[in-house]
N, C-alpha and C. Protein backbone atom coordinates (compact mmCIF):
# COMPACT_ATOMS: atom_id res chain seq x y z
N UNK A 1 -156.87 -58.10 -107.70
CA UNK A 1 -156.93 -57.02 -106.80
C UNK A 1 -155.81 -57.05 -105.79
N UNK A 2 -155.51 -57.76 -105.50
CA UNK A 2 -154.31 -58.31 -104.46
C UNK A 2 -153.08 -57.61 -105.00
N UNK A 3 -152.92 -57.60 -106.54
CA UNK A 3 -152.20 -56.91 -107.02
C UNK A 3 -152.12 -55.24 -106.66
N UNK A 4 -153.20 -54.92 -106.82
CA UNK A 4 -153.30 -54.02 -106.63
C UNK A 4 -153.37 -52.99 -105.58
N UNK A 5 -153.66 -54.18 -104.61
CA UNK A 5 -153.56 -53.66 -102.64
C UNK A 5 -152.76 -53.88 -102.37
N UNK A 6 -151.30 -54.56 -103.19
CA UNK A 6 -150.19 -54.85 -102.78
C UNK A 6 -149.18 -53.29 -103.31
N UNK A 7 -150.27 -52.88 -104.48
CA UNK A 7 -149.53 -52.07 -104.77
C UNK A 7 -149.86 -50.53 -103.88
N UNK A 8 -150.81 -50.99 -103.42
CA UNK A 8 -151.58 -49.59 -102.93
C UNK A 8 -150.84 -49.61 -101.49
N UNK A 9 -150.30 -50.53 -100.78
CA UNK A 9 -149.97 -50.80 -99.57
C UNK A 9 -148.62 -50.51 -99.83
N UNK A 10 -148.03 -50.82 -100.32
CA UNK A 10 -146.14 -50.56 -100.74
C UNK A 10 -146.35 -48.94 -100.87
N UNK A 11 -147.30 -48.51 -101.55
CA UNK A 11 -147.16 -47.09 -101.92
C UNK A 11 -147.49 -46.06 -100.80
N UNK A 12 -148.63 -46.63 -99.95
CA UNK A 12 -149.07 -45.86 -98.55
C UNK A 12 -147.66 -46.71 -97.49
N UNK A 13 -146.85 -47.00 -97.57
CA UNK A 13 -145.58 -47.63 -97.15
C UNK A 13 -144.56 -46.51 -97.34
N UNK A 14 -144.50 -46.68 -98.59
CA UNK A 14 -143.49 -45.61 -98.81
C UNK A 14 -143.83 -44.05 -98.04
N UNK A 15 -144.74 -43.92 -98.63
CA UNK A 15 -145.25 -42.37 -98.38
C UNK A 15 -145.12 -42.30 -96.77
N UNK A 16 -145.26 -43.21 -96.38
CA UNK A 16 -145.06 -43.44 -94.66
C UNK A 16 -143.76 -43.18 -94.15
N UNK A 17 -143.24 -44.00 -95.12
CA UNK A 17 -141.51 -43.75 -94.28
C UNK A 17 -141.18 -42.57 -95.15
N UNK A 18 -141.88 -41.70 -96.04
CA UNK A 18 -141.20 -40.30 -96.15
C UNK A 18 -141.41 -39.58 -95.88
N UNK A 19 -142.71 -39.66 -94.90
CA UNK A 19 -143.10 -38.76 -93.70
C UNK A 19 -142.64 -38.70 -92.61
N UNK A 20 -142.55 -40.47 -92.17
CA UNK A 20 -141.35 -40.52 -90.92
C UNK A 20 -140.33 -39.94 -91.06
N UNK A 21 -139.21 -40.06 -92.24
CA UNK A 21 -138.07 -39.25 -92.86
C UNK A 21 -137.77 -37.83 -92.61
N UNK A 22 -139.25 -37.57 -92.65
CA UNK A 22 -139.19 -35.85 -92.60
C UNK A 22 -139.06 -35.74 -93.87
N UNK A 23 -138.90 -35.97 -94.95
CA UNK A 23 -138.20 -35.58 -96.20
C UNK A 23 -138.91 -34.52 -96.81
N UNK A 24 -140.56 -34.67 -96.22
CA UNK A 24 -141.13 -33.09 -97.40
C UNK A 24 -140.71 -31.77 -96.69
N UNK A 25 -140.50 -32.23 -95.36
CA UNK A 25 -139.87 -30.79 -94.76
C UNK A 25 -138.29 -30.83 -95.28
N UNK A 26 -137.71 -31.61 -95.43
CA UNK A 26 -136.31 -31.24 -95.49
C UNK A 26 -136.24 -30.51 -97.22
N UNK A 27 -137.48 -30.91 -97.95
CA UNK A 27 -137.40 -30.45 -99.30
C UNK A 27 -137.39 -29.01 -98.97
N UNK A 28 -138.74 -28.54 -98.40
CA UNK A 28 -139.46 -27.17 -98.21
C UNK A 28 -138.45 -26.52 -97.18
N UNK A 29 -137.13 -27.39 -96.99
CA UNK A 29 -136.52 -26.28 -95.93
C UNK A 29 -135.44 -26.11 -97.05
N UNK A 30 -134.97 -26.76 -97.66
CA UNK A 30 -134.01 -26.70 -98.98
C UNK A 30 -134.46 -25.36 -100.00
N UNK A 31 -136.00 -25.72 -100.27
CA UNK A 31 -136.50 -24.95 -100.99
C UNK A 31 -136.62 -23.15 -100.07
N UNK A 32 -136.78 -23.41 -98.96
CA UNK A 32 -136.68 -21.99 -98.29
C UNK A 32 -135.71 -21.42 -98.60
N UNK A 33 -134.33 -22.57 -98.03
CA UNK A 33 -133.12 -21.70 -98.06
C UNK A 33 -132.70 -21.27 -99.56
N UNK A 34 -133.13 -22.35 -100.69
CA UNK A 34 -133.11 -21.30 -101.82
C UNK A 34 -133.62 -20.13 -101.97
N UNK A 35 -134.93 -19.98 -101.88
CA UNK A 35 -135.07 -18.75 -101.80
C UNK A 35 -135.11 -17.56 -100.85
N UNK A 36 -134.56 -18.04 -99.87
CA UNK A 36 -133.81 -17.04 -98.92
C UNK A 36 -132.72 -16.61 -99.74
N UNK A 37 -132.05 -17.18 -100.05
CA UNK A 37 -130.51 -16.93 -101.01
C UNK A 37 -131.10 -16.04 -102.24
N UNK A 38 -132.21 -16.43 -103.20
CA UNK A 38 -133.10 -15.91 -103.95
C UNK A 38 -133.19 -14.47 -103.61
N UNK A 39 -134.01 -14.41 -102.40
CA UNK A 39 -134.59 -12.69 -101.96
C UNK A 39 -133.41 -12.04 -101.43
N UNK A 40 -131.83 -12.68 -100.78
CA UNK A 40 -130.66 -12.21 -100.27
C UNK A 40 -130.48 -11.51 -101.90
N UNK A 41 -130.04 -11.80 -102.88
CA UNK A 41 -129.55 -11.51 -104.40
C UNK A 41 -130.29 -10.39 -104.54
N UNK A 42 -131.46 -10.81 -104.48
CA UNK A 42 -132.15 -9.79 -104.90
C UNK A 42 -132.31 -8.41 -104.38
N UNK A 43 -132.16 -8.64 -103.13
CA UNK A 43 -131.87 -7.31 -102.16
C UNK A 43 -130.49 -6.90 -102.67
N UNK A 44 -129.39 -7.84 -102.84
CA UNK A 44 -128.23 -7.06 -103.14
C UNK A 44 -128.32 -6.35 -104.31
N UNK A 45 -128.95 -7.16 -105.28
CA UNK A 45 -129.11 -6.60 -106.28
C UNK A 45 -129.69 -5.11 -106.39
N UNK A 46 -130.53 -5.08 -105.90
CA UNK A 46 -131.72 -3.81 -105.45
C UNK A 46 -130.99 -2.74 -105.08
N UNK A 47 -130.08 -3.26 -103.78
CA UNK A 47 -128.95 -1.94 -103.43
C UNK A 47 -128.16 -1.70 -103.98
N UNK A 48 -127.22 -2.37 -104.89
CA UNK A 48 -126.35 -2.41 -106.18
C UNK A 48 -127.39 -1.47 -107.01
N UNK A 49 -128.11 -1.71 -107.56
CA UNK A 49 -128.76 -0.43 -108.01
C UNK A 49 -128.96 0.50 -107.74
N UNK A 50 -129.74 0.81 -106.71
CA UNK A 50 -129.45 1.85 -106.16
C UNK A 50 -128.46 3.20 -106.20
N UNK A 51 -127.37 2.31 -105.61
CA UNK A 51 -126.22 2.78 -105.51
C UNK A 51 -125.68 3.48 -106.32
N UNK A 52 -125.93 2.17 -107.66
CA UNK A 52 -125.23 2.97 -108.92
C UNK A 52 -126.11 4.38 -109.76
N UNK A 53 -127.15 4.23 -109.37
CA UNK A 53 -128.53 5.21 -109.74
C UNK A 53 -128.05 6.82 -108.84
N UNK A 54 -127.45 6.48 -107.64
CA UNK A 54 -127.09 7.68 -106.74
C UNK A 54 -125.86 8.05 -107.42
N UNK A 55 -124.70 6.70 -107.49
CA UNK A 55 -123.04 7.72 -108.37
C UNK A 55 -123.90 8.29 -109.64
N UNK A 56 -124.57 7.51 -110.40
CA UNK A 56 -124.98 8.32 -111.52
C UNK A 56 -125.37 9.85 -111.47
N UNK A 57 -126.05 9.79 -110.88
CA UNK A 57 -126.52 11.05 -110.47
C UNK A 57 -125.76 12.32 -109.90
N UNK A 58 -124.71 11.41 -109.25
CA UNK A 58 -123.65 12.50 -108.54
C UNK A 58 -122.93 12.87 -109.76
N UNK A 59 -122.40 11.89 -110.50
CA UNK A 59 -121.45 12.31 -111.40
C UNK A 59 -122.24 13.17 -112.55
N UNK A 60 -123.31 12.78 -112.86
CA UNK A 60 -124.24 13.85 -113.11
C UNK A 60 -124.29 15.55 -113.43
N UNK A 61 -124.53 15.33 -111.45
CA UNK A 61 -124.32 16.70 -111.14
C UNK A 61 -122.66 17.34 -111.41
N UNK A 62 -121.80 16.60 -111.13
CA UNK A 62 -120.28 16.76 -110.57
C UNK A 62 -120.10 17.19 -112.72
N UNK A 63 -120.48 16.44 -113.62
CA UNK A 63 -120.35 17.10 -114.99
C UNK A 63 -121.31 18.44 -115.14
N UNK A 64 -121.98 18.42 -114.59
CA UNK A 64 -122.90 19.61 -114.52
C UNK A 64 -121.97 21.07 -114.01
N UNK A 65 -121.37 20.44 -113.14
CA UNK A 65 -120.72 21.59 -112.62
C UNK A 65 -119.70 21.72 -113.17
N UNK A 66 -118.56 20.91 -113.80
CA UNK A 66 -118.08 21.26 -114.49
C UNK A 66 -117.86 21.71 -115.71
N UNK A 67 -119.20 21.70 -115.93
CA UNK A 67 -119.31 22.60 -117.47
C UNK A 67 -119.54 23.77 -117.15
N UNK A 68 -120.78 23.74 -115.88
CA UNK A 68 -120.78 25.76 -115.57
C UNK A 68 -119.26 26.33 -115.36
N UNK A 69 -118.17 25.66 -114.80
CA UNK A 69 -117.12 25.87 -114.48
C UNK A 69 -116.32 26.24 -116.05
N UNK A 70 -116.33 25.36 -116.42
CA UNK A 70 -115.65 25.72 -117.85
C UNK A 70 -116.14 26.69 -118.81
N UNK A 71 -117.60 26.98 -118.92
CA UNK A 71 -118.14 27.78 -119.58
C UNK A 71 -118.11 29.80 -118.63
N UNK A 72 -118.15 28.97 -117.48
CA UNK A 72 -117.42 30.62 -116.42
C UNK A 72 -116.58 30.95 -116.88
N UNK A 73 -115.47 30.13 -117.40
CA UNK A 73 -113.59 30.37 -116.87
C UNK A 73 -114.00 30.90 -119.06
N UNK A 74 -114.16 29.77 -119.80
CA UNK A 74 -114.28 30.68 -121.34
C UNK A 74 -114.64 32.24 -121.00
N UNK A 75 -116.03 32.41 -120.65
CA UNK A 75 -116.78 33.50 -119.94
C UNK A 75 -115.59 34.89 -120.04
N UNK A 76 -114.78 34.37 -118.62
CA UNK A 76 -113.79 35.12 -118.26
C UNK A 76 -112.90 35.94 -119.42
N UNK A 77 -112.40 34.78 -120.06
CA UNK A 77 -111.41 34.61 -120.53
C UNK A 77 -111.73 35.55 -121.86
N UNK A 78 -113.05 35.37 -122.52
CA UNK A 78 -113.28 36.33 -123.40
C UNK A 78 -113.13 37.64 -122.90
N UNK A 79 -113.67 37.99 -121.76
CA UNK A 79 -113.87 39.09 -121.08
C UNK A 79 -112.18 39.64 -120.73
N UNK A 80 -111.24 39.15 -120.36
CA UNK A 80 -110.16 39.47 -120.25
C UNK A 80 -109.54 39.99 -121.83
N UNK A 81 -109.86 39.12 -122.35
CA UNK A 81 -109.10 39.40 -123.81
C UNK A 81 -110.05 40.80 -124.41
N UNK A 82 -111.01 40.54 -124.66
CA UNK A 82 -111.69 41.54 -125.10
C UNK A 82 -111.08 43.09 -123.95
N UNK A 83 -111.66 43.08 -122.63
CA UNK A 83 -110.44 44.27 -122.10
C UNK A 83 -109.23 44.41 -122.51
N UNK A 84 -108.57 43.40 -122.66
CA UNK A 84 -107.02 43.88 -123.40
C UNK A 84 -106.84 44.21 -123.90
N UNK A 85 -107.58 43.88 -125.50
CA UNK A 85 -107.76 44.19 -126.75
C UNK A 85 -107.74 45.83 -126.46
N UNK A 86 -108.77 46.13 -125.59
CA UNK A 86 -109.74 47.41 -126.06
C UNK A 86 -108.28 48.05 -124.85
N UNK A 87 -107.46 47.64 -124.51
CA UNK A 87 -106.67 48.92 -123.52
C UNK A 87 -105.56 49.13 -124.49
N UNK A 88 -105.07 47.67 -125.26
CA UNK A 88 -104.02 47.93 -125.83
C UNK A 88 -104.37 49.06 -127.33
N UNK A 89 -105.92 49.36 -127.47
CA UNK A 89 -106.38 50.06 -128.53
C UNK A 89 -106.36 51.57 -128.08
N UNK A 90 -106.82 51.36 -126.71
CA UNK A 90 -106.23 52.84 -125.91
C UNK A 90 -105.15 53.18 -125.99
N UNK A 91 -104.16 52.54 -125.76
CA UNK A 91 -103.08 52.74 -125.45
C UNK A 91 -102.49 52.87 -126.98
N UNK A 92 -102.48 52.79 -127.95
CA UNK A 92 -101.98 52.48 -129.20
C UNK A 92 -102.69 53.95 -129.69
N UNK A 93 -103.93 54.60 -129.66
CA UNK A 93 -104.47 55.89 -129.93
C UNK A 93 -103.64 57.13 -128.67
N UNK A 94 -102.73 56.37 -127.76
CA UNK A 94 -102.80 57.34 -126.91
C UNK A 94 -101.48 57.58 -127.72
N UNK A 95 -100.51 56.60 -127.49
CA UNK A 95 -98.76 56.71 -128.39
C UNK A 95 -99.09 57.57 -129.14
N UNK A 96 -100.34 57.19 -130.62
CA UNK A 96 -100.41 58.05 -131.94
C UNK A 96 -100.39 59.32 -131.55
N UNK A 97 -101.18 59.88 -130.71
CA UNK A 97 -101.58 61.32 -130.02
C UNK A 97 -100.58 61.84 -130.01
N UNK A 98 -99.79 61.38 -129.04
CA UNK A 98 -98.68 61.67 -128.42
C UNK A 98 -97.36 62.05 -128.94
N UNK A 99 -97.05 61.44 -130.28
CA UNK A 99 -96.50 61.34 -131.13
C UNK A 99 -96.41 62.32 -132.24
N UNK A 100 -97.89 62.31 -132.45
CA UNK A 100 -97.77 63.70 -133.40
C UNK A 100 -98.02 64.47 -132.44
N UNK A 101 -98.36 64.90 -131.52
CA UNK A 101 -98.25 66.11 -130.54
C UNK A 101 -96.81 66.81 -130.40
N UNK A 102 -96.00 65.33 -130.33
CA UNK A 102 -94.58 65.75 -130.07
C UNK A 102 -94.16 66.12 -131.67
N UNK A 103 -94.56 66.00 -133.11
CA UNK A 103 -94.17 66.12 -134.22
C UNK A 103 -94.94 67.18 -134.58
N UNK A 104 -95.59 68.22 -134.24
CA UNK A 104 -96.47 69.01 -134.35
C UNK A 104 -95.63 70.34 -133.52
N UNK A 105 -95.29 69.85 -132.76
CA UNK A 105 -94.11 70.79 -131.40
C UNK A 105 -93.22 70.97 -132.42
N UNK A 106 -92.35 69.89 -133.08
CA UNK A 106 -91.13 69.78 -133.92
C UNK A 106 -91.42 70.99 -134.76
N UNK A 107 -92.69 70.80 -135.59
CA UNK A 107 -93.03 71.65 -136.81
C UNK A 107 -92.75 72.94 -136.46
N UNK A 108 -93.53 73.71 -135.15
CA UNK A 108 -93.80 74.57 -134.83
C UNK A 108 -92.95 75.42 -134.26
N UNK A 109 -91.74 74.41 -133.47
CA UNK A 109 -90.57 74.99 -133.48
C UNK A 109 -89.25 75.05 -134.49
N UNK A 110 -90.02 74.44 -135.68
CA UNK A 110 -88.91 74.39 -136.71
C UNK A 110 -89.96 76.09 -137.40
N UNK A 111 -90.57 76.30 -137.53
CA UNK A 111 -91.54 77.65 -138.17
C UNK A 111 -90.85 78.84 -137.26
N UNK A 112 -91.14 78.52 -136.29
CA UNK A 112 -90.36 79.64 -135.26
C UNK A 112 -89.03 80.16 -135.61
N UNK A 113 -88.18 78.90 -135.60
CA UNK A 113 -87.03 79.22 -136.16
C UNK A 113 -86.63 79.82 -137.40
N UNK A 114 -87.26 79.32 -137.90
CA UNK A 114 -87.51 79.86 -139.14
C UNK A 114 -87.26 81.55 -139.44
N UNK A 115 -88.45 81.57 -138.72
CA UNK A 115 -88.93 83.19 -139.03
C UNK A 115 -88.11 83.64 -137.77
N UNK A 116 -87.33 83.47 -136.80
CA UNK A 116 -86.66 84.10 -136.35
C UNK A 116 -85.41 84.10 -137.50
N UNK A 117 -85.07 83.51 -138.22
CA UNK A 117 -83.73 83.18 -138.80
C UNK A 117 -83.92 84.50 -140.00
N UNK A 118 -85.07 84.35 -140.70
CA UNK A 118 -85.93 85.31 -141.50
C UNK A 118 -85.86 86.72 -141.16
N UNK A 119 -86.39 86.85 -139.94
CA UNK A 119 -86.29 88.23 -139.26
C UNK A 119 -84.48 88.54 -139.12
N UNK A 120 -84.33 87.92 -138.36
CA UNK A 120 -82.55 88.23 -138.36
C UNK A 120 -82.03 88.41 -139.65
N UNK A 121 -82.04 88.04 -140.73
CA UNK A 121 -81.29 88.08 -141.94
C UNK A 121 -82.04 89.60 -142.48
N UNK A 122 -83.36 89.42 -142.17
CA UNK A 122 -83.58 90.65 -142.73
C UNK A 122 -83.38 92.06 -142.24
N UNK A 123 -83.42 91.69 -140.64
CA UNK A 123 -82.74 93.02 -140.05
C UNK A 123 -81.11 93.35 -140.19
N UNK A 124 -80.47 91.95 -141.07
CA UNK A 124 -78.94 92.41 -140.97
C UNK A 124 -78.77 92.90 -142.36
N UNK A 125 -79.88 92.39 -143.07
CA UNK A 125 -79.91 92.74 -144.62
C UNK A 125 -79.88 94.82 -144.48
N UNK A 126 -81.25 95.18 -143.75
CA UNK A 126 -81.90 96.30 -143.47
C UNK A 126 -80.74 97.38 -142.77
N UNK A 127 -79.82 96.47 -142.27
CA UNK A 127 -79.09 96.95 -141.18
C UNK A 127 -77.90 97.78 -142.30
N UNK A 128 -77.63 96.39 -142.97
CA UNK A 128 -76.27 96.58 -143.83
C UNK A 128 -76.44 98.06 -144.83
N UNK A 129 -77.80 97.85 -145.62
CA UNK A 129 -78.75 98.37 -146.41
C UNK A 129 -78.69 100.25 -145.84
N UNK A 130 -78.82 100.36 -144.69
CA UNK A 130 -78.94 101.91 -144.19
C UNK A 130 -77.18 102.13 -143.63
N UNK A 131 -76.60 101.37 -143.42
CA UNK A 131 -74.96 101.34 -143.32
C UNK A 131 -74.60 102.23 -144.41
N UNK A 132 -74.88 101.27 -145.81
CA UNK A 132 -74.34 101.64 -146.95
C UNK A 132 -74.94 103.05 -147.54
N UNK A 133 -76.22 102.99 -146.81
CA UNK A 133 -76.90 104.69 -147.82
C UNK A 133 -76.68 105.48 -146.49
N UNK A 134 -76.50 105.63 -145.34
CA UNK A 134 -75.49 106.04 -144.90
C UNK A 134 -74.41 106.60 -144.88
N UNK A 135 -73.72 105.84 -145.47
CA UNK A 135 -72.08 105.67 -145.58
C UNK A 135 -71.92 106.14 -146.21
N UNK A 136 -72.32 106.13 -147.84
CA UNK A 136 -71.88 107.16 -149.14
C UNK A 136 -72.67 106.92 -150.05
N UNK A 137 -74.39 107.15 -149.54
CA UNK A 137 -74.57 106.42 -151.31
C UNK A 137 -74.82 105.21 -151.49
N UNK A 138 -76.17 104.70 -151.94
CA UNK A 138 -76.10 103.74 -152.44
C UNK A 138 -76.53 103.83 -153.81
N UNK A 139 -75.80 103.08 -154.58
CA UNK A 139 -76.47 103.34 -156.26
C UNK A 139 -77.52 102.08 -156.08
N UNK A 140 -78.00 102.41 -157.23
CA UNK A 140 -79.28 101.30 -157.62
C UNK A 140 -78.38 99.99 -157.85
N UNK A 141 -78.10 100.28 -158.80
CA UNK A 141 -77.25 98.42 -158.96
C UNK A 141 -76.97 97.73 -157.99
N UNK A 142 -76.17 98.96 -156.71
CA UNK A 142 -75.77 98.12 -155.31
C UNK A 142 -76.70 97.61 -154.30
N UNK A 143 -77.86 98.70 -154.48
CA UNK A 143 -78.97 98.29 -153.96
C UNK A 143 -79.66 97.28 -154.41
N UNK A 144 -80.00 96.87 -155.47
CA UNK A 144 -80.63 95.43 -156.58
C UNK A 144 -79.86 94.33 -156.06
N UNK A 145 -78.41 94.82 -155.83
CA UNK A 145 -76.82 93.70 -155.65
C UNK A 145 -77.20 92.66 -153.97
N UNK A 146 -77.59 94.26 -153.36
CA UNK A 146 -77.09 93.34 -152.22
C UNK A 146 -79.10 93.36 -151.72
N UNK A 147 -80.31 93.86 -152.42
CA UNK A 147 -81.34 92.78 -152.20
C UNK A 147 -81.49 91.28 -152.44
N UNK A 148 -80.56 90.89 -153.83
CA UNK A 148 -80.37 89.43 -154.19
C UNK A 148 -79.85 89.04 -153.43
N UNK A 149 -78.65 89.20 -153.11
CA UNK A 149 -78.00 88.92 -151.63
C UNK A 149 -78.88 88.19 -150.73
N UNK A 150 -79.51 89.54 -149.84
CA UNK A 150 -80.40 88.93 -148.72
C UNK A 150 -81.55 87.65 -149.35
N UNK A 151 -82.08 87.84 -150.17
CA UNK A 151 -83.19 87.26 -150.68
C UNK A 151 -82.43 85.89 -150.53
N UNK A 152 -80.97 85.64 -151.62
CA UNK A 152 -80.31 84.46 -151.30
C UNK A 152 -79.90 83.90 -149.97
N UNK A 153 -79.76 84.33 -148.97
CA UNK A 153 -79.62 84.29 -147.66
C UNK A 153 -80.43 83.92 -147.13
N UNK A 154 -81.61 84.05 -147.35
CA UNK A 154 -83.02 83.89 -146.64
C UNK A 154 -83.50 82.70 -147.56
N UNK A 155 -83.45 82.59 -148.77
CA UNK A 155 -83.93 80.99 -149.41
C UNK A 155 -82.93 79.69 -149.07
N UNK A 156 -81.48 80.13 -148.52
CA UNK A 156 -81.01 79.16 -148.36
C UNK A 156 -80.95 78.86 -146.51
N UNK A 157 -80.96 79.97 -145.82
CA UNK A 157 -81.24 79.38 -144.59
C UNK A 157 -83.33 78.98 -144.52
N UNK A 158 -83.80 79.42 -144.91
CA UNK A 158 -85.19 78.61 -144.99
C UNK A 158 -85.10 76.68 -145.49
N UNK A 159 -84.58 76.68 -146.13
CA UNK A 159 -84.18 74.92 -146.46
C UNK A 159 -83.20 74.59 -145.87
């Protein structure tokens, strides 16, 4: 037993001087400041998240808006082209108009002329025509002579 109270006495010995030591506090103050350092991380950590949870979100929104932005400006852009399209289609029916309006004028003053050129030949034909029966007489032959005449006069100023 002596053994054994020798051992029991060394051991309530020890435990003595590691109380005098302080040593279970210096553990539990070791162990605090770990996990002070522990819950410090973890808070950073926490706001590090955070943080990145808020840019997420901004950038988020900030792609959000730039797609309404890009899908506006397409938007537009159809809308511009499509007006163009449809003015330069105006404008392309207006030339045609315009064009034969002015080639329609051409016609109408080439007809005019025409039949003024028509009328004149025939009043100089008509003219010549009562000159000659007039004048002395016209025989038939001369009369047949100088209708071919005019007639030729009048088919070649018509072309």
């Amino acid at each position: 037993m002596t053994d054994k109270l020798a051992i029991l006495i060394g051991f309530v010995i020890f435990i003595g001087i590691i109380v005098y030591m302080k040593v279970p506090q210096m553990i539990a103050g070791m162990l605090d400041a770990r996990a002070n350092r522990i819950r410090a991380q973890l808070e950073e950590a926490r706001e590090a998240k955070e943080e990145a949870q808020t840019l997420l979100a901004s950038f988020e929104r900030k792609q959000a808006d730039v797609q309404r932005d890009a899908d506006e400006i397409v938007r537009r852009a159809k809308a511009e082209a499509t007006a163009a399209s449809e003015q330069a289609q105006a404008d392309l029916q207006t030339s045609i108009a315009r064009k034969l309006k002015a080639a329609e004028d051409r016609i109408a003053q080439a007809e005019a002329s025409a039949t003024r050129e028509v009328r004149n030949a025939a009043a100089a034909a008509a003219a010549a025509a009562a000159r000659e029966s007039i004048g002395g007489g016209l025989s038939a032959s001369s009369a047949e002579a100088m209708l071919d005449d005019g007639i030729a006069t009048i088919g070649s100023r018509l072309n």
